[in-house]
Structure formats: C-alpha cells, structure tokens
C-alpha atoms as a PDB file:
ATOM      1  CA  UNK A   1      85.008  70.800 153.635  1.00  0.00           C
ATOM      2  CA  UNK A   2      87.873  72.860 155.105  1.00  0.00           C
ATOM      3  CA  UNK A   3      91.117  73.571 153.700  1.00  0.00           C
ATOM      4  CA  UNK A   4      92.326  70.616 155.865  1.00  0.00           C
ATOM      5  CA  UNK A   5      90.144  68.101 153.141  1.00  0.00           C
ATOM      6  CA  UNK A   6      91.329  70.121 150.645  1.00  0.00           C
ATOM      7  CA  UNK A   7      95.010  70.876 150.916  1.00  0.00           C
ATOM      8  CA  UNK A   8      96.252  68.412 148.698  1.00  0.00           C
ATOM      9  CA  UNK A   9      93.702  68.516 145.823  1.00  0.00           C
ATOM     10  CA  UNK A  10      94.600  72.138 146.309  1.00  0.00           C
ATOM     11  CA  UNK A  11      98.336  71.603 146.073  1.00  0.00           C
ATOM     12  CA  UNK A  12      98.329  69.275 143.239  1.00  0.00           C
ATOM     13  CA  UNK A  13      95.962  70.856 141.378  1.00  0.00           C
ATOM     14  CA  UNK A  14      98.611  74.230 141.749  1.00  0.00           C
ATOM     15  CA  UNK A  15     101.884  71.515 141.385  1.00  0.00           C
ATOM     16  CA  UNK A  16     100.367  70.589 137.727  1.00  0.00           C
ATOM     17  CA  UNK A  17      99.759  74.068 136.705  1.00  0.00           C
ATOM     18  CA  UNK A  18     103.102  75.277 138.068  1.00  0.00           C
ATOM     19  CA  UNK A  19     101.292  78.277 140.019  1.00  0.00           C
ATOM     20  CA  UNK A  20     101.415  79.018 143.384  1.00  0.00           C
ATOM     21  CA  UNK A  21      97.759  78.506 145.304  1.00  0.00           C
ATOM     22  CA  UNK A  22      95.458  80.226 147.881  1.00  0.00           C
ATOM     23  CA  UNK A  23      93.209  78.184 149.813  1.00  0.00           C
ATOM     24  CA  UNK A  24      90.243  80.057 151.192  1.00  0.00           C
ATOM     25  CA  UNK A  25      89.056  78.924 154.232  1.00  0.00           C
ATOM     26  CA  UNK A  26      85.307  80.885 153.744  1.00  0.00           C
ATOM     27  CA  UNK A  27      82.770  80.688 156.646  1.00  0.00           C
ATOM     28  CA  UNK A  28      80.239  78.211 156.349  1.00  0.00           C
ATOM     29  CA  UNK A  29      76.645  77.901 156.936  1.00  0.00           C
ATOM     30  CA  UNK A  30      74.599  77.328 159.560  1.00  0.00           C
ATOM     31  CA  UNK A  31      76.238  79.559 161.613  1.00  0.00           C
ATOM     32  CA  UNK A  32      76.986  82.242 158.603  1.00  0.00           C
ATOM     33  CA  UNK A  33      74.401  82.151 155.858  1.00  0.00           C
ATOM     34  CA  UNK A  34      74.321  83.309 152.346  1.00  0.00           C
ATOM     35  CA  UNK A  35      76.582  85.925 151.946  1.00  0.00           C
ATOM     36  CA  UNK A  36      79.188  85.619 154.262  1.00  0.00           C
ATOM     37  CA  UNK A  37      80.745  82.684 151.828  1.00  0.00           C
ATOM     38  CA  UNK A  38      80.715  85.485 149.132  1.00  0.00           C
ATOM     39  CA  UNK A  39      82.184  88.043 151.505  1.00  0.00           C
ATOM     40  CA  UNK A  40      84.828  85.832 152.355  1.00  0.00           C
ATOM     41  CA  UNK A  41      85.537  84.692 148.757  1.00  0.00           C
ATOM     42  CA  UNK A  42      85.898  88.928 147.498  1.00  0.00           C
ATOM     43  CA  UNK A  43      88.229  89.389 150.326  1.00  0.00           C
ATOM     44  CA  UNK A  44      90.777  86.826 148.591  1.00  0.00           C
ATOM     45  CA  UNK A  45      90.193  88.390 146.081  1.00  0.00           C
ATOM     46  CA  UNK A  46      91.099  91.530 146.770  1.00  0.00           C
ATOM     47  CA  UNK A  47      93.910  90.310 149.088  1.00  0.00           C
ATOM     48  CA  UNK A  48      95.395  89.127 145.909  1.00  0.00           C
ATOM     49  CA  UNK A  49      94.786  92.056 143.878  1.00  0.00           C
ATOM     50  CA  UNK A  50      96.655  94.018 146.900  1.00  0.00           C
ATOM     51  CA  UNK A  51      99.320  91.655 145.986  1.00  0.00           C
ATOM     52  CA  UNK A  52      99.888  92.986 142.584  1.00  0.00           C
ATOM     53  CA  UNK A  53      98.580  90.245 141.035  1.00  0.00           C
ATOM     54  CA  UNK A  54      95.866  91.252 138.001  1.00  0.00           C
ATOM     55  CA  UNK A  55      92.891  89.518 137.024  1.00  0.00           C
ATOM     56  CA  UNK A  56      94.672  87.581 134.317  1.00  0.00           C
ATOM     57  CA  UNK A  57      97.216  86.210 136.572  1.00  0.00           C
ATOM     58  CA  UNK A  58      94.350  84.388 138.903  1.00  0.00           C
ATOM     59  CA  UNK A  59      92.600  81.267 138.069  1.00  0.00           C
ATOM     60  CA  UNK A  60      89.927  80.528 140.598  1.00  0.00           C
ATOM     61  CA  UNK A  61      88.214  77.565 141.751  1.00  0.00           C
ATOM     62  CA  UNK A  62      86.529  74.826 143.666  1.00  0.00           C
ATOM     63  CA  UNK A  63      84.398  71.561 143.807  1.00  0.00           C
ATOM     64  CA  UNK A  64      80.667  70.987 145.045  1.00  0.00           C
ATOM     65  CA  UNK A  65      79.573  74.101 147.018  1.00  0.00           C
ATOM     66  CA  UNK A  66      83.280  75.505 146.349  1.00  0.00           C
ATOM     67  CA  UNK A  67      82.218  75.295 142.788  1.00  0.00           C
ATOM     68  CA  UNK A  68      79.127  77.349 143.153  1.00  0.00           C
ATOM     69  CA  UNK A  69      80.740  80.046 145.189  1.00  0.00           C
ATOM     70  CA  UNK A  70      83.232  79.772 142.330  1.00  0.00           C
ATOM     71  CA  UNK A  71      80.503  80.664 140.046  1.00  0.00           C
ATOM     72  CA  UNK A  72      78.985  83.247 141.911  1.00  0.00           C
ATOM     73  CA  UNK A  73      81.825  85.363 142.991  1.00  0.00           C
ATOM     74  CA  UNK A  74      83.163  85.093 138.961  1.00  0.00           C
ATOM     75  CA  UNK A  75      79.800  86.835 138.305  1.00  0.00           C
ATOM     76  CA  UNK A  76      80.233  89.598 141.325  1.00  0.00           C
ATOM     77  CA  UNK A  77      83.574  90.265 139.790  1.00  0.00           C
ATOM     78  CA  UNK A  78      82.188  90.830 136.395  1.00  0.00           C
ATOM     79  CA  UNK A  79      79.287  93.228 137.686  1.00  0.00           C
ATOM     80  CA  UNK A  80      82.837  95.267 139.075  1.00  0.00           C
ATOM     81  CA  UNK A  81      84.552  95.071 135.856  1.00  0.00           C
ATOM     82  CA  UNK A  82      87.176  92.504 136.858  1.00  0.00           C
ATOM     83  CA  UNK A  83      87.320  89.058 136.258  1.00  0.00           C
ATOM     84  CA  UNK A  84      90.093  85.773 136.227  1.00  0.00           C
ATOM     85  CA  UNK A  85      91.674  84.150 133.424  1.00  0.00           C
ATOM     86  CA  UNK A  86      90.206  81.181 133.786  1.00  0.00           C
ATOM     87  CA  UNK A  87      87.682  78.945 136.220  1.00  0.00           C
ATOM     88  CA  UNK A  88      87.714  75.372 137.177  1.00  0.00           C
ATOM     89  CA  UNK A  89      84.449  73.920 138.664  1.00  0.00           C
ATOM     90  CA  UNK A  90      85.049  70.296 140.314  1.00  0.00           C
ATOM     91  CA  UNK A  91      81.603  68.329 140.514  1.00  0.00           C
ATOM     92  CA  UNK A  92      79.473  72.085 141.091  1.00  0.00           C
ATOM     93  CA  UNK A  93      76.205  72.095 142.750  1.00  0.00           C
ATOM     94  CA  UNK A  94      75.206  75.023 140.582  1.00  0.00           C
ATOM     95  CA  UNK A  95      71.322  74.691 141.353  1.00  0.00           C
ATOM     96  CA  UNK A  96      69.530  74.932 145.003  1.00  0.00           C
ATOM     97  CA  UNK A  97      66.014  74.719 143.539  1.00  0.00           C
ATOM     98  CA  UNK A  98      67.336  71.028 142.983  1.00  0.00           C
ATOM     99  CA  UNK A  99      65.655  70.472 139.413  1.00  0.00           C
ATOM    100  CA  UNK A 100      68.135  67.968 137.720  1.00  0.00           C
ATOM    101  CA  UNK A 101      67.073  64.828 137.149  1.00  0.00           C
ATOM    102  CA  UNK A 102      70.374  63.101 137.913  1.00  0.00           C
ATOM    103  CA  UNK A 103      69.208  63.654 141.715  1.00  0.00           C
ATOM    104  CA  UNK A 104      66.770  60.732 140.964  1.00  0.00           C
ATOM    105  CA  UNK A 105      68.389  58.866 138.126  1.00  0.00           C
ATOM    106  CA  UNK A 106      72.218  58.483 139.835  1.00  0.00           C
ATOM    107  CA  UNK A 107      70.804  58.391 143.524  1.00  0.00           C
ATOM    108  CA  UNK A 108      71.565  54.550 143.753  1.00  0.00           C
ATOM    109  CA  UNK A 109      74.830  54.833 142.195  1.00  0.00           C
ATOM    110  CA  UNK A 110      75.902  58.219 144.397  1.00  0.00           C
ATOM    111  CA  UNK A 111      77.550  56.820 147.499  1.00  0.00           C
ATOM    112  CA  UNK A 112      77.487  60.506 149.051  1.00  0.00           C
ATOM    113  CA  UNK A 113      75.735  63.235 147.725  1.00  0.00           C
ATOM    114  CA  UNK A 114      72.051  62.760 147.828  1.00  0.00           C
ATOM    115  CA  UNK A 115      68.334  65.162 147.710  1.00  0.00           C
ATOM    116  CA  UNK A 116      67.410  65.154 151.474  1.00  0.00           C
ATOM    117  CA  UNK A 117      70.875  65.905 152.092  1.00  0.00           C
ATOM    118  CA  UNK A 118      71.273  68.673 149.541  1.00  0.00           C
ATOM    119  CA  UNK A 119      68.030  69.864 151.428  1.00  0.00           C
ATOM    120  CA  UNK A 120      68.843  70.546 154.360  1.00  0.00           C
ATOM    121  CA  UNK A 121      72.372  71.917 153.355  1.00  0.00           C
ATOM    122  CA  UNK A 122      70.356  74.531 151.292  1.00  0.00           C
ATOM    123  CA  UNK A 123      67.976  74.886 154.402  1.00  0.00           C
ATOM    124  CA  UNK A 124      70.850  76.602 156.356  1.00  0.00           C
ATOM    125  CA  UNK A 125      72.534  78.159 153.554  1.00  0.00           C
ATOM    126  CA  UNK A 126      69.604  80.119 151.601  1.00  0.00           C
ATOM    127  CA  UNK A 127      68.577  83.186 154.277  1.00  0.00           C
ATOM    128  CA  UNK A 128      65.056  83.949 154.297  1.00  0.00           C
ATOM    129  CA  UNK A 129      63.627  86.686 151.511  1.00  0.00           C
ATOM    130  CA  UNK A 130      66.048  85.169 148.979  1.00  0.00           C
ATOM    131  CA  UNK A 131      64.490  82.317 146.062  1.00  0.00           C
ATOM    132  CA  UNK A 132      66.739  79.329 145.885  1.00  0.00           C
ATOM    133  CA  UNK A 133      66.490  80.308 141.919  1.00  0.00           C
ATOM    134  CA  UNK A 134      68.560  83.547 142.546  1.00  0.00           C
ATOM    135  CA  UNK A 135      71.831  83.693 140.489  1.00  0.00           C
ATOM    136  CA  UNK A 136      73.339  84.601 143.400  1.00  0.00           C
ATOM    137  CA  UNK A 137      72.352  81.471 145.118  1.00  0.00           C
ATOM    138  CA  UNK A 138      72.327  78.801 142.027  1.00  0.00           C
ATOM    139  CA  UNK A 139      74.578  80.638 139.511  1.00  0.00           C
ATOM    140  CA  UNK A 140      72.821  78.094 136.524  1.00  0.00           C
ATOM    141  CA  UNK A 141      70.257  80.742 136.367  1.00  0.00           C
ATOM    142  CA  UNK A 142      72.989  83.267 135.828  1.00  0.00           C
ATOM    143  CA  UNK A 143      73.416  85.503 132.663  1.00  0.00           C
ATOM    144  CA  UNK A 144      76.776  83.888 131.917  1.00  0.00           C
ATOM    145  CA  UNK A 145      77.704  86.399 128.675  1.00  0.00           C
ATOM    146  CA  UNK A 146      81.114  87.463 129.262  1.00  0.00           C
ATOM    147  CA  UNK A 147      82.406  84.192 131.619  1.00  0.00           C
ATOM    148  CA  UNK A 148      86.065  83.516 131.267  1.00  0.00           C
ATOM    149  CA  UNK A 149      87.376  80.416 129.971  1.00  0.00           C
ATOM    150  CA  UNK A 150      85.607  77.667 132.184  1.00  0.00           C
ATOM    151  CA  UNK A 151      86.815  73.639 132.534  1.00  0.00           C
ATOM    152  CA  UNK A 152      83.778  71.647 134.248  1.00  0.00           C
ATOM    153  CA  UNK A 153      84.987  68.235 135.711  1.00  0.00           C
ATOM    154  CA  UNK A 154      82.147  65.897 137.151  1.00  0.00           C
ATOM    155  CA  UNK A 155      81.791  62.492 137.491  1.00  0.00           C
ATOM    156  CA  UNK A 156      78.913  60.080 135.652  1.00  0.00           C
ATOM    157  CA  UNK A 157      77.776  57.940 139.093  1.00  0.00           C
ATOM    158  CA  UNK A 158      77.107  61.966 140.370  1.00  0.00           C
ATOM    159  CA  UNK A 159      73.544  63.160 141.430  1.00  0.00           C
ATOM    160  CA  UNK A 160      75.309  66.367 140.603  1.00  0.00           C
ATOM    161  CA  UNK A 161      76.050  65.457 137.250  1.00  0.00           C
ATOM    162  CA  UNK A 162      73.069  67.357 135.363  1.00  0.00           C
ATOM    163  CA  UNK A 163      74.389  70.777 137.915  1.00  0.00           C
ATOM    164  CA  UNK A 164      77.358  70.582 135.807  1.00  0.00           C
ATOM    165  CA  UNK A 165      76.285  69.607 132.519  1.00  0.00           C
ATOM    166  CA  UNK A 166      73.290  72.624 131.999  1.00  0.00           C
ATOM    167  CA  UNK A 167      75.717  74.706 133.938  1.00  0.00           C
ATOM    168  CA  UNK A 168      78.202  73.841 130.740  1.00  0.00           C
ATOM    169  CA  UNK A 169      75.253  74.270 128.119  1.00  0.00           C
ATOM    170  CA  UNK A 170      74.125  77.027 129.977  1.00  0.00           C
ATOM    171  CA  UNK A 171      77.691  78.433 128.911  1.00  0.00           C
ATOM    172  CA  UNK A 172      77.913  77.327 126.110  1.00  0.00           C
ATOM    173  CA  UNK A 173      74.835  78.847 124.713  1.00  0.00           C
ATOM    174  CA  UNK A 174      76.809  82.430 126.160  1.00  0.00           C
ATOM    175  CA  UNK A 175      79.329  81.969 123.799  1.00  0.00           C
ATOM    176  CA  UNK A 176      81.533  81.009 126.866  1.00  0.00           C
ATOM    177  CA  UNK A 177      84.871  78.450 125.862  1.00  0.00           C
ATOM    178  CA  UNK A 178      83.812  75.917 128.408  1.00  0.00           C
ATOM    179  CA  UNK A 179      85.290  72.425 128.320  1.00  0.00           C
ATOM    180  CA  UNK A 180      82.975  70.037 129.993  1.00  0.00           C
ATOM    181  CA  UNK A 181      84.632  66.560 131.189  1.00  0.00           C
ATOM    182  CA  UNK A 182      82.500  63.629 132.343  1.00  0.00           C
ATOM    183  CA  UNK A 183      84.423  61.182 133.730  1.00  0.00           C
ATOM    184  CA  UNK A 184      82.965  57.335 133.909  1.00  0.00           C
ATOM    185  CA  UNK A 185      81.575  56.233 136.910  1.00  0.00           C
ATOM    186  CA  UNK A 186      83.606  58.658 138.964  1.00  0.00           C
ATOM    187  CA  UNK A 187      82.146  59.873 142.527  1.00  0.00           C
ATOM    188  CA  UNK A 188      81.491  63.516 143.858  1.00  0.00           C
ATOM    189  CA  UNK A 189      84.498  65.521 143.922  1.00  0.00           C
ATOM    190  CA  UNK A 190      86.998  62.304 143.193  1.00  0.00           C
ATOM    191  CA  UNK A 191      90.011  64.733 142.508  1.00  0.00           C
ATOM    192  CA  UNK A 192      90.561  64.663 146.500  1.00  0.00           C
ATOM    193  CA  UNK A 193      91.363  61.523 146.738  1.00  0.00           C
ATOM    194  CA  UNK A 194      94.311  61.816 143.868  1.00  0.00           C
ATOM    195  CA  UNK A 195      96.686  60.128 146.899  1.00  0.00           C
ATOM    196  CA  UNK A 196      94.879  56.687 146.020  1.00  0.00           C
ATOM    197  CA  UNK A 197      92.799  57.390 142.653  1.00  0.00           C
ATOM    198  CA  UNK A 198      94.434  57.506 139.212  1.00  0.00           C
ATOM    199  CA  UNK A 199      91.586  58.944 137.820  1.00  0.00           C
ATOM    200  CA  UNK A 200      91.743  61.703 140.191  1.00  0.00           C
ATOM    201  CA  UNK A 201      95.284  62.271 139.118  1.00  0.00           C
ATOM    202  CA  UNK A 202      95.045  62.495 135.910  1.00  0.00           C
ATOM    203  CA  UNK A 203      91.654  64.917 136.432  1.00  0.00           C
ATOM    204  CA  UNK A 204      93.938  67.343 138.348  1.00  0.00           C
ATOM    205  CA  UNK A 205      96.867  67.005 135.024  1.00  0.00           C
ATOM    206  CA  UNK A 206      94.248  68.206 133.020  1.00  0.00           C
ATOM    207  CA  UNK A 207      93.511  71.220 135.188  1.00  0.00           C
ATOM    208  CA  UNK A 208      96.800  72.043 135.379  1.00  0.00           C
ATOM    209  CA  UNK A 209      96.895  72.098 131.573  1.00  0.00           C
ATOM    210  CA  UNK A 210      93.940  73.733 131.571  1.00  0.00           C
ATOM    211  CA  UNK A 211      95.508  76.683 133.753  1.00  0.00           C
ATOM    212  CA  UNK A 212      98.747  77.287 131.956  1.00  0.00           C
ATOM    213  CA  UNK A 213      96.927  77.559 128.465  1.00  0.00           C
ATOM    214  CA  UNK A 214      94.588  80.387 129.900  1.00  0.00           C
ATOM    215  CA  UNK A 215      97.046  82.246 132.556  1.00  0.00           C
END
C-alpha cells in the first residue's frame, strides 16, 4: 500500500469524522525492515505533537499491516506516557507467528490475503534476532492494559479474521472499550474500495462516529 491506495479511504474516513487527516507514507520492507515502519510512524507523531496538537486530539489508524503498526506504535507511545484518544484497526494482521485458524478455514473464500503470502511478507519484514511472537512485531501478544478506546473492523470471508477477533478478546480481557465489527462476507481491507462498495461506506460512517465520540 502507499498513500496513493489509500488516499481516499483516508479522506473519507477523516470527511465522516469531520477531522482533518495525516497520511503516513512509512518505509516499507524489504528494503527497510522492522523498525524503520515504527520510526517512521513516531515521527508523525511527534510532527503532530510539534503542531500543538495533544494526545487526545489524535486518533490513529490503519488496515492490514497499517493496522499492526497501528498497534505497535499505540504501545511505544504508552511505554512514553502518551497515548491517542482513540484507534481504528481495518482488517489487522496482528500476528506474524501466523497461528489463527481462519488462515486455513477462510483460505478458499479470501480472494487476496493468503499463508504463503503472509510468509514471505513476514520473511522481509521480521530482521534476524527478533521472534515473530515479539509484541513489537505481532502486537496480539502485547500487554494491552491501558489501550485507548479501540474499533476493530474486519471482514468474515478474511484469513485475517481470527488476527482481529483475539486481538479484540485480547482487549477485552485488558479491560480495554473495544468495539469489534465483523462484517458478512466482506474482503480484506473492503473500506478502500468505498468509491464502488456500500458496505465499505457505511464501514467508514461508523468510524467516523466512532472518532467524534472519543476525540
């Protein structure tokens, strides 16, 4: 993804919860490994911060590996004493170790995301010395006490769909208010195709509600 893909999920999602938005165009793996996405991600941050804008005025988010880095720089942020109002995960791949059994049971429904694939993405993404079970690698394994308000939206034909859903739990179980939305027999990341998909309207409405009850 790039913020070409993603400047109009990005722009809706910001139109519906009457905010202005701040696409971060992180470096990607192979050519910049685990933590240079991070790096990239705490430099918006602190970009906005520079701004004047504090924590509770900044809702962050993303879908698929947006989602995790979503995850993962929520928890740096928390180990610094700052955190957002709110987070929005769209469809997160929240586990590298690759242990949910929706990667078997929703393969032949899945028209995109699928294990081999997910393999070799983590491949070039995990650097050498670091477990793909690190919570700074798959934030499910995360201590999540102390998370801010979190919506999850994933789709049911999803290999991804059992990332999201123990992610949720996972949350849950912190005492984090976390609003998990499965939506039926929606695809990875649908919300990008809002242009043509009604259901991927309507997702982005709700995070746009989401938003303005939490910022």
């Amino acid at each position: 993804g790039s913020i070409t893909s993603h400047r109009r999920m990005v722009t809706e999602a910001g139109r519906a919860a009457k905010v202005r938005t701040l696409a971060v165009g992180y470096r990607l793996a192979p050519e910049h490994p685990f933590p240079a996405n991070r790096d990239d991600a705490m430099s918006a941050w602190r970009f906005l911060r520079a701004q004047g804008y504090a924590p509770a005025q900044i809702a962050v988010g993303g879908d698929s590996a947006g989602g995790n880095l979503t995850a993962v720089l929520i928890n740096t942020l928390r180990e610094q004493g700052e955190q957002p109002a709110c987070a929005w995960l769209a469809s997160p791949w929240t586990d590298l170790t690759m242990s949910g059994n929706s990667l078997a049971t929703k393969d032949a429904v899945d028209p995109i995301i699928h294990k081999g694939y997910l393999g070799e993405l983590a491949d070039a993404f995990v650097p050498p010395g670091i477990a793909r079970n690190d919570p700074r690698i798959s934030p499910l394994f995360a201590d999540l006490h102390g998370f801010p308000p979190t919506l999850v939206q994933v789709g049911s034909h999803e290999t991804l769909l059992d990332d999201a859903v123990r992610f949720a739990a996972a949350a849950g179980a912190a005492d984090v208010d976390v609003t998990l939305e499965i939506w039926p027999k929606m695809i990875h990341a649908w919300p990008l195709w809002n242009a043509h998909l009604e259901p991927g309207r309507r997702a982005l409405e709700n995070v746009g509600a989401f938003i303005r009850r939490h910022m």
